[in-house]
C-alpha atoms as a PDB file:
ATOM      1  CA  UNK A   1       0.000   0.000   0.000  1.00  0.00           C
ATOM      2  CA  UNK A   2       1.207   3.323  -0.784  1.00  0.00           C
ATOM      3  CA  UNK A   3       0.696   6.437   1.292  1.00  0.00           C
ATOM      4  CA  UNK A   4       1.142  10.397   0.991  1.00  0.00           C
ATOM      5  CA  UNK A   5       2.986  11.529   4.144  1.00  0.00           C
ATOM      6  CA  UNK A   6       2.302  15.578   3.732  1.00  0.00           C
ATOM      7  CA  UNK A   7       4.163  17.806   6.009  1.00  0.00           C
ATOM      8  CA  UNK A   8       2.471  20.517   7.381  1.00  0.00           C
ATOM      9  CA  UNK A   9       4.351  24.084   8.054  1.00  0.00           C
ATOM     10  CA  UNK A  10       3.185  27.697   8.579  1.00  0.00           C
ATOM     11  CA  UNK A  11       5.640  29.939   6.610  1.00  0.00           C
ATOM     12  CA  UNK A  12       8.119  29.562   9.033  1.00  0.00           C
ATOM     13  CA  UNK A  13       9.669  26.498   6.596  1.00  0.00           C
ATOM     14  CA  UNK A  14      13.065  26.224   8.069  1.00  0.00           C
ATOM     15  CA  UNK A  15      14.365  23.494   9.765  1.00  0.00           C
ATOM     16  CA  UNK A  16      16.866  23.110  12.441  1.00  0.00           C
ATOM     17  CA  UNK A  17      19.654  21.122  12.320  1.00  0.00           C
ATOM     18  CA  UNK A  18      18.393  18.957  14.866  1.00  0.00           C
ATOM     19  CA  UNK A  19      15.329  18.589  12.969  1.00  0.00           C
ATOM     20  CA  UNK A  20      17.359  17.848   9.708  1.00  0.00           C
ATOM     21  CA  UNK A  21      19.617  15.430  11.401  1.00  0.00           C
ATOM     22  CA  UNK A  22      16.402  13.441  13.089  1.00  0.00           C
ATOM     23  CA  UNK A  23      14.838  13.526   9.203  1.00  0.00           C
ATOM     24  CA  UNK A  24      18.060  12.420   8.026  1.00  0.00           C
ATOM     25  CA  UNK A  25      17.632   9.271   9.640  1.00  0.00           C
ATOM     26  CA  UNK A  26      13.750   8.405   9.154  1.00  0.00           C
ATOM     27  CA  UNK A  27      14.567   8.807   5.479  1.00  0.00           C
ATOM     28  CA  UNK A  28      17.357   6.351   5.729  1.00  0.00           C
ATOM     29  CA  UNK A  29      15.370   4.180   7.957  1.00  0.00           C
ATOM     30  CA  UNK A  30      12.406   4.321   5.342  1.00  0.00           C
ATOM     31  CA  UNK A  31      15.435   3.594   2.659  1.00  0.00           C
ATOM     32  CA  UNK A  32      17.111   0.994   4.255  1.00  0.00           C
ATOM     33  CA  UNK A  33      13.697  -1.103   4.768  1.00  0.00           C
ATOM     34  CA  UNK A  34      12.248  -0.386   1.402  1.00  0.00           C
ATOM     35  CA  UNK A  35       9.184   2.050   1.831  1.00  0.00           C
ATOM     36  CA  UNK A  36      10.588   5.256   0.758  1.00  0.00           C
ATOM     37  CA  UNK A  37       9.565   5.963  -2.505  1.00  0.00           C
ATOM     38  CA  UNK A  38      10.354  10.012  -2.537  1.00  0.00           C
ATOM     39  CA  UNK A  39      10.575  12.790  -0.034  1.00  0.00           C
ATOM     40  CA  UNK A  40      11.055  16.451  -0.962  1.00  0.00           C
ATOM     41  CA  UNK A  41      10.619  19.906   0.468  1.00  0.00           C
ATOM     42  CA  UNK A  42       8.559  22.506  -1.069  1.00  0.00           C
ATOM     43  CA  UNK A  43       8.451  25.896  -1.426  1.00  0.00           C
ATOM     44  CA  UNK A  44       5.949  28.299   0.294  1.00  0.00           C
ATOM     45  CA  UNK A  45       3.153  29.089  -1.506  1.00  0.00           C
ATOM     46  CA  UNK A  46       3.992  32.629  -1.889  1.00  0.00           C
ATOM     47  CA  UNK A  47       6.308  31.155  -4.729  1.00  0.00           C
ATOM     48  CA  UNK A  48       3.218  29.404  -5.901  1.00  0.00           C
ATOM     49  CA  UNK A  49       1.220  29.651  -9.352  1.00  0.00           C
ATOM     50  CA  UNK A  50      -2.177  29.000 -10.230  1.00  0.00           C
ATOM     51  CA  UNK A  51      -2.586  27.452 -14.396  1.00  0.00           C
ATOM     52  CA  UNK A  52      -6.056  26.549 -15.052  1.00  0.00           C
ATOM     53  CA  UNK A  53      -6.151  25.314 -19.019  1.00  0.00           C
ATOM     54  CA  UNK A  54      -9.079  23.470 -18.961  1.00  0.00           C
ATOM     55  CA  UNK A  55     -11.077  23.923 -22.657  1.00  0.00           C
ATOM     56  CA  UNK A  56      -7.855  25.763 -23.306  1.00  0.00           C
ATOM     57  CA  UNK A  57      -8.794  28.645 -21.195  1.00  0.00           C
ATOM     58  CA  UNK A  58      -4.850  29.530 -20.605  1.00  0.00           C
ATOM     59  CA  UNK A  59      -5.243  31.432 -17.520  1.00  0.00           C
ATOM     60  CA  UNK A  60      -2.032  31.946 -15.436  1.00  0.00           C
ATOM     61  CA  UNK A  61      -2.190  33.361 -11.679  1.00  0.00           C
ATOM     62  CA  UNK A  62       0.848  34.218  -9.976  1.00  0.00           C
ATOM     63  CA  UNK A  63      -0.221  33.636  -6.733  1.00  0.00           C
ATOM     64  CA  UNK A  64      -1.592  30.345  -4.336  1.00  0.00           C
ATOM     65  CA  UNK A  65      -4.576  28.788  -5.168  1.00  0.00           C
ATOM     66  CA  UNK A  66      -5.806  29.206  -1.131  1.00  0.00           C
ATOM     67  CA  UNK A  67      -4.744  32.155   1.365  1.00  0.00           C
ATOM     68  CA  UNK A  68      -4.295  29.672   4.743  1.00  0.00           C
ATOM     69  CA  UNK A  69      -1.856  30.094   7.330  1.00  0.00           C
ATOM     70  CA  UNK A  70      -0.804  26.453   7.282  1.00  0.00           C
ATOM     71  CA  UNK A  71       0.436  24.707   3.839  1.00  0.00           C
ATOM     72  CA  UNK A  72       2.050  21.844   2.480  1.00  0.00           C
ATOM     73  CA  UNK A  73       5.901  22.096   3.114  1.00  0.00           C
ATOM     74  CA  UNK A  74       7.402  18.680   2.185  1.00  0.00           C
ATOM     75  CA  UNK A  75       6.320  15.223   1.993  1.00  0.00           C
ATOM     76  CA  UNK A  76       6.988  11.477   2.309  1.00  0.00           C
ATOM     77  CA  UNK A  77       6.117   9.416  -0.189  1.00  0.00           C
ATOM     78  CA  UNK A  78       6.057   5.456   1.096  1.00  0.00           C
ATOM     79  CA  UNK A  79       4.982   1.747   0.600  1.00  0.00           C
ATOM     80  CA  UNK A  80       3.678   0.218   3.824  1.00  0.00           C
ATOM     81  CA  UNK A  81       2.211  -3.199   4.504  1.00  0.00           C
ATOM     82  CA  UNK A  82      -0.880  -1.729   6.583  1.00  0.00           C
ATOM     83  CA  UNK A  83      -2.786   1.587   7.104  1.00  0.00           C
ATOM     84  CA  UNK A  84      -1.586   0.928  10.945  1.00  0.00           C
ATOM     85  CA  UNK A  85       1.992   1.046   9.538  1.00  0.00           C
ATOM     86  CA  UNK A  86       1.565   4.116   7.625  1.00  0.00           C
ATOM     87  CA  UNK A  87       0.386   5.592  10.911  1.00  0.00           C
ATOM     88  CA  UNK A  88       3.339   5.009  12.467  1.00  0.00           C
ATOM     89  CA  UNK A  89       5.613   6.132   9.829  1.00  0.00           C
ATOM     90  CA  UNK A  90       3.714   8.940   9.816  1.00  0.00           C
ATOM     91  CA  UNK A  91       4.305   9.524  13.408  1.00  0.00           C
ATOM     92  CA  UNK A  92       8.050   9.350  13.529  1.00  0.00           C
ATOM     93  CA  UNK A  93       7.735  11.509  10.770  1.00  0.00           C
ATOM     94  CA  UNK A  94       6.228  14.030  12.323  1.00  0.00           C
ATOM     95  CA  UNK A  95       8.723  14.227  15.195  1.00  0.00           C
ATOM     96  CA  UNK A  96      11.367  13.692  13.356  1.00  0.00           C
ATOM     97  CA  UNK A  97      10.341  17.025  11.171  1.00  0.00           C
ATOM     98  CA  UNK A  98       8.882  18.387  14.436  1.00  0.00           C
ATOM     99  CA  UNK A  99       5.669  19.328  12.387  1.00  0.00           C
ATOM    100  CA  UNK A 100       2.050  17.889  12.140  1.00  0.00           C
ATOM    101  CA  UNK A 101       1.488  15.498   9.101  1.00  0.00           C
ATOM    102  CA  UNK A 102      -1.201  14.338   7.021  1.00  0.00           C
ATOM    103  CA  UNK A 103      -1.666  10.912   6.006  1.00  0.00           C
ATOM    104  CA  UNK A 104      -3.454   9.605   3.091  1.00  0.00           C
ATOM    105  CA  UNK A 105      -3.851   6.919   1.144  1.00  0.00           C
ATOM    106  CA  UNK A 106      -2.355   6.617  -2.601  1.00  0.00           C
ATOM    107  CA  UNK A 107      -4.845   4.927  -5.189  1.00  0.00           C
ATOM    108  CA  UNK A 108      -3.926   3.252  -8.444  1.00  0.00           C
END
């Protein structure tokens, strides 16, 4: 089963090196047994653009699709055997990155 690990920031986005050490080693841990598939950062979404070409409308925003205080910063993704494994993945995740975390559930 695959699972979206999203980590959640509010525009502070900067991680100490404590932090980045103590993500250092979930991703190798996640490595080393298999269930990382990717993990990124990701910029703020002041940096963010909107493109909406549906029925080849070609309308560009420079700006975020939603104004919220708290936003996607980074993200896991991973195989795990159960949702109860995802979970904790998930957990260590989030104190590793010392930020909440969504969890959800890849399909396909």
């Amino acid at each position: 089963m695959r699972f979206l690990i999203a980590v959640i920031d509010d525009r502070s986005n900067s991680a100490s090196s404590n932090e980045m050490a103590a993500i250092d080693e979930f991703n190798d841990h996640l490595t080393e047994n298999g269930q990382l598939i990717m993990a990124c950062g990701i910029d703020d979404p002041s940096q963010a653009s909107v493109i909406d070409n549906r029925a080849e409308a070609g309308l560009f925003t420079e700006r975020p699709l939603h104004n919220v205080d708290e936003f996607m910063a980074g993200f896991w993704l991973i195989n795990a055997e159960s949702e109860e494994q995802a979970r904790e993945l998930a957990a260590w995740g989030s104190k590793a990155c010392n930020r909440k975390v969504e969890l959800r559930k890849l399909h396909g």
